[in-house]
N, C-alpha and C. Protein backbone atom coordinates (compact mmCIF):
# COMPACT_ATOMS: atom_id res chain seq x y z
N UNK A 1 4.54 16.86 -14.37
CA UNK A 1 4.33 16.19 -13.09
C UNK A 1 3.03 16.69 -12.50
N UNK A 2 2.20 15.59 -11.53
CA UNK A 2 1.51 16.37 -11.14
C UNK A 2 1.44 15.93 -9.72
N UNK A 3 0.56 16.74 -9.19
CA UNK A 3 0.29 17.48 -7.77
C UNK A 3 -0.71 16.87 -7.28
N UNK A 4 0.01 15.38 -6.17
CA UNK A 4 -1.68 15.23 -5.76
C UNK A 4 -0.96 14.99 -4.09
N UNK A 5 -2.24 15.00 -3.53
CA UNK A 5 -2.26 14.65 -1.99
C UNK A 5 -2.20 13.30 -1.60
N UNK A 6 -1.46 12.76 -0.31
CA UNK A 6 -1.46 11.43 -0.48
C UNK A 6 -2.19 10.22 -0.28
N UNK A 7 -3.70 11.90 0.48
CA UNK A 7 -4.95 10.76 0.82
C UNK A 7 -5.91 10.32 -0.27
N UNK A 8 -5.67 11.19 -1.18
CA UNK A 8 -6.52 10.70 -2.74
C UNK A 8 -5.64 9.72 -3.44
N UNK A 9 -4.18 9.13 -2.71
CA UNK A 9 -3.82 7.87 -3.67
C UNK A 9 -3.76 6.77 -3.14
N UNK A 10 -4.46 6.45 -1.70
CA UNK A 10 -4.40 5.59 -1.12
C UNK A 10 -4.90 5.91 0.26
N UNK A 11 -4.99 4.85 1.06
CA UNK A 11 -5.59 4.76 2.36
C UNK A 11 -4.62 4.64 3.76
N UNK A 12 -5.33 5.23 4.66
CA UNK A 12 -3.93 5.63 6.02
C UNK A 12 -4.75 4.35 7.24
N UNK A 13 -3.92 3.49 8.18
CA UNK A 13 -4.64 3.18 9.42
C UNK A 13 -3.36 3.08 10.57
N UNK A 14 -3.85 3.33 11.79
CA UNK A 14 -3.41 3.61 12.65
C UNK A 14 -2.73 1.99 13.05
N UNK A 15 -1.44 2.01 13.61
CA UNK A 15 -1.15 0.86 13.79
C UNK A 15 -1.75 -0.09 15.21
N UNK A 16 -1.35 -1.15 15.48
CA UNK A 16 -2.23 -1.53 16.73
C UNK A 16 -1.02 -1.12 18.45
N UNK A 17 -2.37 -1.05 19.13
CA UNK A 17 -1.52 -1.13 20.81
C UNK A 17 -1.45 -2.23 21.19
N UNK A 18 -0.27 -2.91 21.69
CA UNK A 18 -0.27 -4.09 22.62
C UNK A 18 0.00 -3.55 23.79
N UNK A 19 -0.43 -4.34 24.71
CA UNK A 19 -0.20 -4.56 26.36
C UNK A 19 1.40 -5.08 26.62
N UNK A 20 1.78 -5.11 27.62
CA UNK A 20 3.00 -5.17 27.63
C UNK A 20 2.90 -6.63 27.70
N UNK A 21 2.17 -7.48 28.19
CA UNK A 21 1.74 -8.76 28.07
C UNK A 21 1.92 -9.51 26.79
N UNK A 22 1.19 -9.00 26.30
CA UNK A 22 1.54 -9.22 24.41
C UNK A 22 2.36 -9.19 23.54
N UNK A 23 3.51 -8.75 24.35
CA UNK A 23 4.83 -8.85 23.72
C UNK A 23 5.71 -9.84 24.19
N UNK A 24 6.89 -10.08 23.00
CA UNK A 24 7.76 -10.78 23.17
C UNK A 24 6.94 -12.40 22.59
N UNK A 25 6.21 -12.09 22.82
CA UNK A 25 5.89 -14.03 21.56
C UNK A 25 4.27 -13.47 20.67
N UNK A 26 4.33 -14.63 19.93
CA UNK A 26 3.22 -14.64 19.40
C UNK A 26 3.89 -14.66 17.65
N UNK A 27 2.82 -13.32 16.94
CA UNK A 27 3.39 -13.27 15.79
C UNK A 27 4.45 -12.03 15.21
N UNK A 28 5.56 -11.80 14.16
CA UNK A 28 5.91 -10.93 13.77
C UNK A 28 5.02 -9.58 14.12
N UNK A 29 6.00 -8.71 14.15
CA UNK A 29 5.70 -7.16 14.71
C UNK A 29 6.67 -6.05 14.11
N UNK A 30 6.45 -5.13 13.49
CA UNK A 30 7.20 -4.00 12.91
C UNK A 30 7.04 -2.96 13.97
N UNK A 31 8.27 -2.85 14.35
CA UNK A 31 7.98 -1.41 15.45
C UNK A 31 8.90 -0.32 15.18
N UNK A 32 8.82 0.84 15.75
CA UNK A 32 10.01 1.97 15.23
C UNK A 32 11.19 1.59 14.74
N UNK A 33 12.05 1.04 15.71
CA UNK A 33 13.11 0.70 15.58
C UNK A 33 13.12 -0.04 13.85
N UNK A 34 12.18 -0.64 13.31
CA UNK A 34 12.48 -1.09 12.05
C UNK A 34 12.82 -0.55 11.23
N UNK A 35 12.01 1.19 11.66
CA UNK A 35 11.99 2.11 10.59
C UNK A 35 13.16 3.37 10.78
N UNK A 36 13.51 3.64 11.71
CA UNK A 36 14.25 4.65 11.76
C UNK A 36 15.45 4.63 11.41
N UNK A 37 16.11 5.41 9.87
CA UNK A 37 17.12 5.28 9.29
C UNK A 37 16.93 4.40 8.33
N UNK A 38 16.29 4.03 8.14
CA UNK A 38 15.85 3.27 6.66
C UNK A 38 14.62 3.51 6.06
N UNK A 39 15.12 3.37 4.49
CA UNK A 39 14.01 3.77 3.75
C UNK A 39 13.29 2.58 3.18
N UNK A 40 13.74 1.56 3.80
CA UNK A 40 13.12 -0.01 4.16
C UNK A 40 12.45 -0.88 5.22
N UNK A 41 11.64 -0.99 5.45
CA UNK A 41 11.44 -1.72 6.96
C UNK A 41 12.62 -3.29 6.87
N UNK A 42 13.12 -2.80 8.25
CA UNK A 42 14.45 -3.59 8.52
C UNK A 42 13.90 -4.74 8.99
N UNK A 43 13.64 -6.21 7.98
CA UNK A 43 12.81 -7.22 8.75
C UNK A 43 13.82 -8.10 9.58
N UNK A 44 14.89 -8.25 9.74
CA UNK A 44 15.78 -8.94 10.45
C UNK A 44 15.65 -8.88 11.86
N UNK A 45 15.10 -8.08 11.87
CA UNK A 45 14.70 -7.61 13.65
C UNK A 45 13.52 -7.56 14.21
N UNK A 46 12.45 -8.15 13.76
CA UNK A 46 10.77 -7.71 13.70
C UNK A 46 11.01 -8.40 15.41
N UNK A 47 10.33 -7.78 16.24
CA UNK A 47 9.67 -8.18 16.92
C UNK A 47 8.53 -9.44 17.19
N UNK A 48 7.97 -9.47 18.41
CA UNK A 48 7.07 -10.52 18.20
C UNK A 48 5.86 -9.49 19.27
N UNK A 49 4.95 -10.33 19.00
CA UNK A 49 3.38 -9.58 19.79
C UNK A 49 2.30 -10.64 19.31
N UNK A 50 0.92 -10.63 20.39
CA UNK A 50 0.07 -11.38 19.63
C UNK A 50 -1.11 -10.95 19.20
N UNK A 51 -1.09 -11.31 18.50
CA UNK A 51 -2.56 -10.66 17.42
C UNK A 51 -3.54 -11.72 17.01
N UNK A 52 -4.88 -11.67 17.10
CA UNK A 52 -5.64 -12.78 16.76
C UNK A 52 -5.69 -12.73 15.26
N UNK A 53 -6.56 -13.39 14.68
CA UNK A 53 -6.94 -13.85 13.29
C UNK A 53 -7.17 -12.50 12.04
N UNK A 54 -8.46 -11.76 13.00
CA UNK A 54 -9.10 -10.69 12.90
C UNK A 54 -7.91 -9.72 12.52
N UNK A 55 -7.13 -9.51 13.62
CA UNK A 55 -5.63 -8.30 13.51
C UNK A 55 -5.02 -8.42 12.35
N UNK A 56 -4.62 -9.27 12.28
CA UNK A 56 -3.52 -10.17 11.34
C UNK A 56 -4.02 -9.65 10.05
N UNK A 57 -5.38 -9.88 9.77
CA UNK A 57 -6.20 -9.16 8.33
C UNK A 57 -5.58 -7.72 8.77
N UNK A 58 -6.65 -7.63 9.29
CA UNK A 58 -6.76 -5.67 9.62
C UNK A 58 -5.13 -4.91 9.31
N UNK A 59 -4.33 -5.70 10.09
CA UNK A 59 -3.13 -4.70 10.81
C UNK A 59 -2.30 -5.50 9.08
N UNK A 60 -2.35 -6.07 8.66
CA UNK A 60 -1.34 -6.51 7.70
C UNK A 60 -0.88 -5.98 6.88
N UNK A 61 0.59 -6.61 6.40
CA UNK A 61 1.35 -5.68 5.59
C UNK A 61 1.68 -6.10 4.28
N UNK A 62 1.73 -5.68 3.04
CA UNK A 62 1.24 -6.26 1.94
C UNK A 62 3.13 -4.69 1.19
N UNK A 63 3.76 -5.69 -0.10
CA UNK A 63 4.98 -5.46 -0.51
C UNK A 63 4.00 -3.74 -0.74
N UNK A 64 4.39 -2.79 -0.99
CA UNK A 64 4.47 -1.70 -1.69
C UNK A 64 3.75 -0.47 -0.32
N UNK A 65 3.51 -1.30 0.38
CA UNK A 65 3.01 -0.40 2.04
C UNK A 65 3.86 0.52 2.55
N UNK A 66 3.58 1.73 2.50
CA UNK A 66 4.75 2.34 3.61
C UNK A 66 4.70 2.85 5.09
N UNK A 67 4.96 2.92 5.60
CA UNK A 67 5.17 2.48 7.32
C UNK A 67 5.63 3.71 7.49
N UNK A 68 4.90 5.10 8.06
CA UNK A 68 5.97 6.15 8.64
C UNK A 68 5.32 6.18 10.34
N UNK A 69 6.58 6.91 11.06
CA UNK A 69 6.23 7.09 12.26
C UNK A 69 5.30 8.09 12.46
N UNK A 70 4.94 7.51 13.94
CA UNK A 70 3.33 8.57 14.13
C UNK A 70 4.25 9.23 15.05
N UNK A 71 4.75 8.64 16.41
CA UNK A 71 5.25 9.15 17.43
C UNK A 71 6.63 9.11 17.72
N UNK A 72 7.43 10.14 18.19
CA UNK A 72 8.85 9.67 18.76
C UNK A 72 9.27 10.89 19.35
N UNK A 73 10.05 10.15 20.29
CA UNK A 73 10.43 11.39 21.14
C UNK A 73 11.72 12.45 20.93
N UNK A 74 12.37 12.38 19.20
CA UNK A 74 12.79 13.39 19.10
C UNK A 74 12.52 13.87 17.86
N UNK A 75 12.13 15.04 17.28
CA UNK A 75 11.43 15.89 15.90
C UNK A 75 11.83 15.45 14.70
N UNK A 76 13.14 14.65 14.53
CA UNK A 76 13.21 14.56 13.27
C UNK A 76 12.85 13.40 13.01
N UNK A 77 12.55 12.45 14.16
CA UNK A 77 12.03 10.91 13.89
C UNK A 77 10.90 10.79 13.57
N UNK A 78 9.69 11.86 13.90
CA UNK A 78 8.29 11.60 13.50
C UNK A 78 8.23 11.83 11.93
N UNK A 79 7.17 11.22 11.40
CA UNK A 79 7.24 11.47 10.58
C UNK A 79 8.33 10.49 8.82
N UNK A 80 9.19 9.45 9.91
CA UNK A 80 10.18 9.35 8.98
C UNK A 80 9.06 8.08 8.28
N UNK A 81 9.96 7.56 7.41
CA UNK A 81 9.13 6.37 6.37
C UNK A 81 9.37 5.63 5.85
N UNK A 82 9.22 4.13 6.01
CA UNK A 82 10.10 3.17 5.06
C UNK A 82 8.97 2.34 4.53
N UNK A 83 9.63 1.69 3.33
CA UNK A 83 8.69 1.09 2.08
C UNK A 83 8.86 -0.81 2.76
N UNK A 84 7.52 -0.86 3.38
CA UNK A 84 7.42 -2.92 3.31
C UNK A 84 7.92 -3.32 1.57
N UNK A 85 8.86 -3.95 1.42
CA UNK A 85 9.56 -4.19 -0.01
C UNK A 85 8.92 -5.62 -0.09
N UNK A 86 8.00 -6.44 0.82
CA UNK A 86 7.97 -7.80 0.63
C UNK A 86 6.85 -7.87 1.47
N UNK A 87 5.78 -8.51 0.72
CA UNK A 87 4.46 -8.83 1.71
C UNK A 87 5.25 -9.60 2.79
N UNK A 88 4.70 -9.05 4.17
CA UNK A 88 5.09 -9.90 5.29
C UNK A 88 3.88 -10.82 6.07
N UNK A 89 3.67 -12.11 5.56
CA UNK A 89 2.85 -12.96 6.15
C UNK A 89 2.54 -12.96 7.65
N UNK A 90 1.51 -12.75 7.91
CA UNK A 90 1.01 -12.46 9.94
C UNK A 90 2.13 -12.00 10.64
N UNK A 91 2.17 -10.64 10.04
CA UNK A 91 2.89 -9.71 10.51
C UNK A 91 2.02 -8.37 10.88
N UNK A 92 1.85 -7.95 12.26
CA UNK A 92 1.28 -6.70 12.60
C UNK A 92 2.40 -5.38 12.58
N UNK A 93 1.76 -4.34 12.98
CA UNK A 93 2.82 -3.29 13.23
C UNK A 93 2.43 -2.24 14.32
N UNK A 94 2.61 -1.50 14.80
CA UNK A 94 2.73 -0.41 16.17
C UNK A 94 2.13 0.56 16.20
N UNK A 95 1.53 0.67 17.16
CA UNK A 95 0.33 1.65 17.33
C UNK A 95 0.97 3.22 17.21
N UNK A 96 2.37 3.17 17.46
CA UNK A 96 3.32 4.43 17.08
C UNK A 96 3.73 4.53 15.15
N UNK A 97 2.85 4.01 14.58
CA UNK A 97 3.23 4.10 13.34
C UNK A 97 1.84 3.92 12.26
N UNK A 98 1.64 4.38 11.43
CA UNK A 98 0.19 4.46 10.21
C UNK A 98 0.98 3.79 9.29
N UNK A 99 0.15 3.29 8.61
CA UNK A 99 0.47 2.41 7.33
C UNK A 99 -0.42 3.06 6.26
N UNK A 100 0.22 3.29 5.15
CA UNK A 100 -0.13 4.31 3.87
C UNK A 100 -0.27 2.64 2.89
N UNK A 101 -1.23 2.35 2.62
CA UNK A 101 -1.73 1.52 1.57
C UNK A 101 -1.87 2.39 0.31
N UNK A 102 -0.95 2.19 -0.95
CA UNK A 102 -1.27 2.96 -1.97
C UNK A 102 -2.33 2.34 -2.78
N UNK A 103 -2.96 3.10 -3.52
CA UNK A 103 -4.36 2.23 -4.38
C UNK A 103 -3.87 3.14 -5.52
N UNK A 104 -3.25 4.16 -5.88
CA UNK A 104 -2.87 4.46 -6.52
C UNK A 104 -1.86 3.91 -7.86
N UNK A 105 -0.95 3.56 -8.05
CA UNK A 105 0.21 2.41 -8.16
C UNK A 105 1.49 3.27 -8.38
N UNK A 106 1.86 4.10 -7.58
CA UNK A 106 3.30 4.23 -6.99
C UNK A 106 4.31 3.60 -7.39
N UNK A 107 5.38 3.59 -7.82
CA UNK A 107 6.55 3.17 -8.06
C UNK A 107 7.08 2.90 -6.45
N UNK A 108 7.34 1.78 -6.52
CA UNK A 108 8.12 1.20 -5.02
C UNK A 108 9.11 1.92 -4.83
N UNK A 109 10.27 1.60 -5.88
CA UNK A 109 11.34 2.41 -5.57
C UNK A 109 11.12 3.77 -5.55
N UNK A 110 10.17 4.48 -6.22
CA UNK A 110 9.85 5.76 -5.69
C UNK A 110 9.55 6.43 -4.59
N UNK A 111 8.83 5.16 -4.12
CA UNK A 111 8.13 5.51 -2.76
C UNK A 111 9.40 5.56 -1.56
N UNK A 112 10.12 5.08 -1.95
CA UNK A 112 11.43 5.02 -0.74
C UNK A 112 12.02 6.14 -0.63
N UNK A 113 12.19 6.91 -1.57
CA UNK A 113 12.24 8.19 -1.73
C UNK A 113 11.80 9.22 -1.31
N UNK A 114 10.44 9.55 -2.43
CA UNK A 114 9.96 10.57 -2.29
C UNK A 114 9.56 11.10 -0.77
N UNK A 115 9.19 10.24 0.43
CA UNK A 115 8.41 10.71 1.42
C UNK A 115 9.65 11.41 2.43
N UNK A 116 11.10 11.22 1.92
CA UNK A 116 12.03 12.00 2.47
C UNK A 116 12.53 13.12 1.82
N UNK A 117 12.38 13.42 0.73
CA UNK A 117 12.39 14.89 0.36
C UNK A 117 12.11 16.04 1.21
N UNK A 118 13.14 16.91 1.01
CA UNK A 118 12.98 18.10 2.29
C UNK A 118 11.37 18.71 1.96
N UNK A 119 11.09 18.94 0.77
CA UNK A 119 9.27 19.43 0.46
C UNK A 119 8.38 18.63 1.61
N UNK A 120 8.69 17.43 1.41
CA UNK A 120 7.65 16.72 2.31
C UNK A 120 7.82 16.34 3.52
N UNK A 121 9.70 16.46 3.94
CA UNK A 121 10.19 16.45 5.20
C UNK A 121 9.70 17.77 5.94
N UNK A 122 9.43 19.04 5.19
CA UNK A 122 9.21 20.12 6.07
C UNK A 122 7.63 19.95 6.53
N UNK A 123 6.85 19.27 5.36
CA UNK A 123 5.80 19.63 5.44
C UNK A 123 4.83 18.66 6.77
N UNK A 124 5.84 17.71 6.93
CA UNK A 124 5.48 16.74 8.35
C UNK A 124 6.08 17.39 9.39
N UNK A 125 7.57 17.94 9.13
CA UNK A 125 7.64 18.61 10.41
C UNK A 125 7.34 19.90 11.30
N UNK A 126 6.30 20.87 9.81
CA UNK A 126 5.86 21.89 10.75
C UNK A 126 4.26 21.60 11.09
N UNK A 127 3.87 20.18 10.76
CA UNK A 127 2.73 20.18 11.49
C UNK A 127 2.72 19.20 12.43
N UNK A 128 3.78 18.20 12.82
CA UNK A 128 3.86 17.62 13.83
C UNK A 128 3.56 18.51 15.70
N UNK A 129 2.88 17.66 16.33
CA UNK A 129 2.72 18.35 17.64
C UNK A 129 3.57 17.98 18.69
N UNK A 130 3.62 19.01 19.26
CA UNK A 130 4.67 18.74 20.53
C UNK A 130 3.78 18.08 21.69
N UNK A 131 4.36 17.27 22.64
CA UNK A 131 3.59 16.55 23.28
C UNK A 131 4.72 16.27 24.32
N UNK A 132 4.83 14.99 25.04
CA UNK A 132 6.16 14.49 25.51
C UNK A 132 6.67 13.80 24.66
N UNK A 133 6.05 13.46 23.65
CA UNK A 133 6.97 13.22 22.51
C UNK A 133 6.28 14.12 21.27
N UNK A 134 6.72 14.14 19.35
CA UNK A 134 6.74 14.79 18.38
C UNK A 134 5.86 13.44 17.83
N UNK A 135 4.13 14.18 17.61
CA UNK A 135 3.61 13.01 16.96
C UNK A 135 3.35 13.87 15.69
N UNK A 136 2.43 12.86 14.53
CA UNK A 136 1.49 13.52 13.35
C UNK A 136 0.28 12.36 13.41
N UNK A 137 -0.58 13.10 12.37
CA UNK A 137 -1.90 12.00 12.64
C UNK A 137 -2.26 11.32 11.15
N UNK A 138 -3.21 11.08 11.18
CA UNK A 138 -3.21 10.55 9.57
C UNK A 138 -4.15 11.75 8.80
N UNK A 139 -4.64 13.02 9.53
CA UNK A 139 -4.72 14.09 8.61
C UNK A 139 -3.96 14.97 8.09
N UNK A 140 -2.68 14.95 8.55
CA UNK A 140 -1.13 15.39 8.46
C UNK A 140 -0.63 14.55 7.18
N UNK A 141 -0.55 13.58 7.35
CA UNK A 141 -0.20 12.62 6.20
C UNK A 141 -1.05 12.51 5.04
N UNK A 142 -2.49 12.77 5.63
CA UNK A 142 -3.45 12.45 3.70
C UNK A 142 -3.19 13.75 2.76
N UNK A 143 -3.04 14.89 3.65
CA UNK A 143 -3.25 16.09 2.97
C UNK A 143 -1.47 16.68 3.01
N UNK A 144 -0.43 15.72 2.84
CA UNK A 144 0.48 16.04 2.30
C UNK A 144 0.71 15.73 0.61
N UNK A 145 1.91 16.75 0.40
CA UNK A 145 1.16 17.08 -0.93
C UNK A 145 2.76 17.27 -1.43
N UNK A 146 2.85 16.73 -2.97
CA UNK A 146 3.97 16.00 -3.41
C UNK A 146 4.07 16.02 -5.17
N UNK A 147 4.87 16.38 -5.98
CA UNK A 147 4.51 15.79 -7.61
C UNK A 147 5.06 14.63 -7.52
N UNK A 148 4.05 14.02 -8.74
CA UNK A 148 4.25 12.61 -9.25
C UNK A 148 4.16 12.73 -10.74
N UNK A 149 5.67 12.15 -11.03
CA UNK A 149 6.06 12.01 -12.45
C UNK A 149 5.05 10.68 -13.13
N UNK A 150 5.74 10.45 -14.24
CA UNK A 150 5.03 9.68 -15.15
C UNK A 150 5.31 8.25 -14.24
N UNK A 151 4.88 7.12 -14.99
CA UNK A 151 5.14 5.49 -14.03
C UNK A 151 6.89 5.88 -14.56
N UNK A 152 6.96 5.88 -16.18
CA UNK A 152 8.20 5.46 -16.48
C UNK A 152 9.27 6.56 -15.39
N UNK A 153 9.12 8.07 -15.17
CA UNK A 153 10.06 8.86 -14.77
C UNK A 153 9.83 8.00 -13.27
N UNK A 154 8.82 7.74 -12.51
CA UNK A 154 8.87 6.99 -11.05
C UNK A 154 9.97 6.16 -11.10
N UNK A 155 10.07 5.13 -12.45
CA UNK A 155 11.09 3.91 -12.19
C UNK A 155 12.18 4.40 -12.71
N UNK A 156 12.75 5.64 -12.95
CA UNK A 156 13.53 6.05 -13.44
C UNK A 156 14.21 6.58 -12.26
N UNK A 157 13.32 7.64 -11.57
CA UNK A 157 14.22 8.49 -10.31
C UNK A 157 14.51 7.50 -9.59
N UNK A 158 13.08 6.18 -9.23
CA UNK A 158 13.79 5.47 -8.25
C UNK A 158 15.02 4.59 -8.53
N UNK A 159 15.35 4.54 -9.32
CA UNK A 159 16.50 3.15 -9.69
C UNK A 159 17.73 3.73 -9.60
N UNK A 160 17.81 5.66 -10.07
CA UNK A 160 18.91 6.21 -9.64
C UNK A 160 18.80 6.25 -8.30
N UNK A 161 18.05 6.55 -7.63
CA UNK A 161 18.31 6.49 -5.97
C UNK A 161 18.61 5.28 -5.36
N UNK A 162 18.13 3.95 -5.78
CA UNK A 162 18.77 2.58 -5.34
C UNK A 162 20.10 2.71 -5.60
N UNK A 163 20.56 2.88 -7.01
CA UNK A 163 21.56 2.87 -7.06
C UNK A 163 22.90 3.48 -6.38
N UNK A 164 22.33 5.13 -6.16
CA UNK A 164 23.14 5.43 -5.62
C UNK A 164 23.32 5.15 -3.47
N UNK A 165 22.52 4.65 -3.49
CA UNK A 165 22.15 4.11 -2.10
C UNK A 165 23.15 3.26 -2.32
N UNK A 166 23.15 2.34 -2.95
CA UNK A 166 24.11 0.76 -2.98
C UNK A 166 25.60 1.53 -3.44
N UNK A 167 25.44 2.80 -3.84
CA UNK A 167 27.07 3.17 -3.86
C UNK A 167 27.63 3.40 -2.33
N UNK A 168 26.91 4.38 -1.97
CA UNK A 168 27.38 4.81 -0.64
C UNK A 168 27.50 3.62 -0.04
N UNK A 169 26.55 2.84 0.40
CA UNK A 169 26.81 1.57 0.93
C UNK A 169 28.38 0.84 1.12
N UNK A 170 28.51 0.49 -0.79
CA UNK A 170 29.74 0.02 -0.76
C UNK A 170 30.72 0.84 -0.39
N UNK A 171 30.67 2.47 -0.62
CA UNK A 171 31.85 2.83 0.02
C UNK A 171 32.14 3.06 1.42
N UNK A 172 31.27 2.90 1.99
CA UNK A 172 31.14 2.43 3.38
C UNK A 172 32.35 1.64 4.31
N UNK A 173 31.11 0.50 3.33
CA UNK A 173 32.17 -0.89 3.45
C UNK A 173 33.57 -0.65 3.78
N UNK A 174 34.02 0.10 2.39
CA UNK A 174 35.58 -0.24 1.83
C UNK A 174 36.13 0.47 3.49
């Protein structure tokens, strides 16, 4: 396995601010709430906000993106991370959240994973700052640091972790 940082496998940007004006119509919007407790952005609930032409490029979200929080007001929420599983067409996202573009090529299902591992859970939460709320920045995030197996072991760990995700799930259910 090897040892790389996550700003040499891809690119970090800060999500956008809306006005309070700007909310509630316009186009799709990913905001905390999508992400917290899932290792998916929860699109059933997207918000709305408006974003011109320009945004829509800039701020967009493309399948294999991962979305962690920048800000929240309690320590174990900063920091958390879920995988966009599906390009989302003129869809922006929240100025409380960075978007990790991999250029690398990451295993998706890996990626749902790995960024919750206690290694990399500690390593966001002892550099997160206290504030009135628990933020990190995107130099916190490039220079976190992680092994990466082969492509095949990526689609390997991740498919046991889907899987066992969809167990718990069902036993949920029952």
């Amino acid at each position: 396995w090897e040892q790389r940082k996550l700003g040499d496998l891809g690119s970090l940007k800060n999500g956008m601010n809306f006005s309070k004006d700007a909310m509630g119509h316009g186009y799709a919007f990913v905001n905390l709430q999508n992400i917290f407790g899932n290792n998916v952005v929860e699109v059933k609930s997207l918000g709305l906000a408006e974003a011109s032409e320009k945004q829509l490029l800039e701020y967009s979200l493309q399948k294999g993106d991962v979305l962690f929080v920048r800000s929240s007001v309690k320590l174990e929420g900063v920091g958390e991370a879920a995988l966009v599983a599906e390009t989302l067409e003129n869809t922006t996202y929240s100025g409380f959240i960075i978007r990790f573009r991999d250029e690398y090529g990451l295993n998706n299902d890996f990626k749902k994973f790995v960024f919750a591992t206690k290694k990399v859970r500690d390593q966001k939460m002892s550099q997160a700052t206290n504030s009135a709320n628990k933020n990190i920045s995107q130099s916190v995030l490039e220079n976190l640091t992680f092994e990466i197996p082969s492509k095949d072991e990526q689609k390997q760990i991740g498919e046991y972790f889907s899987s066992l995700d969809n167990l718990i799930t069902l036993h949920q259910r029952e």
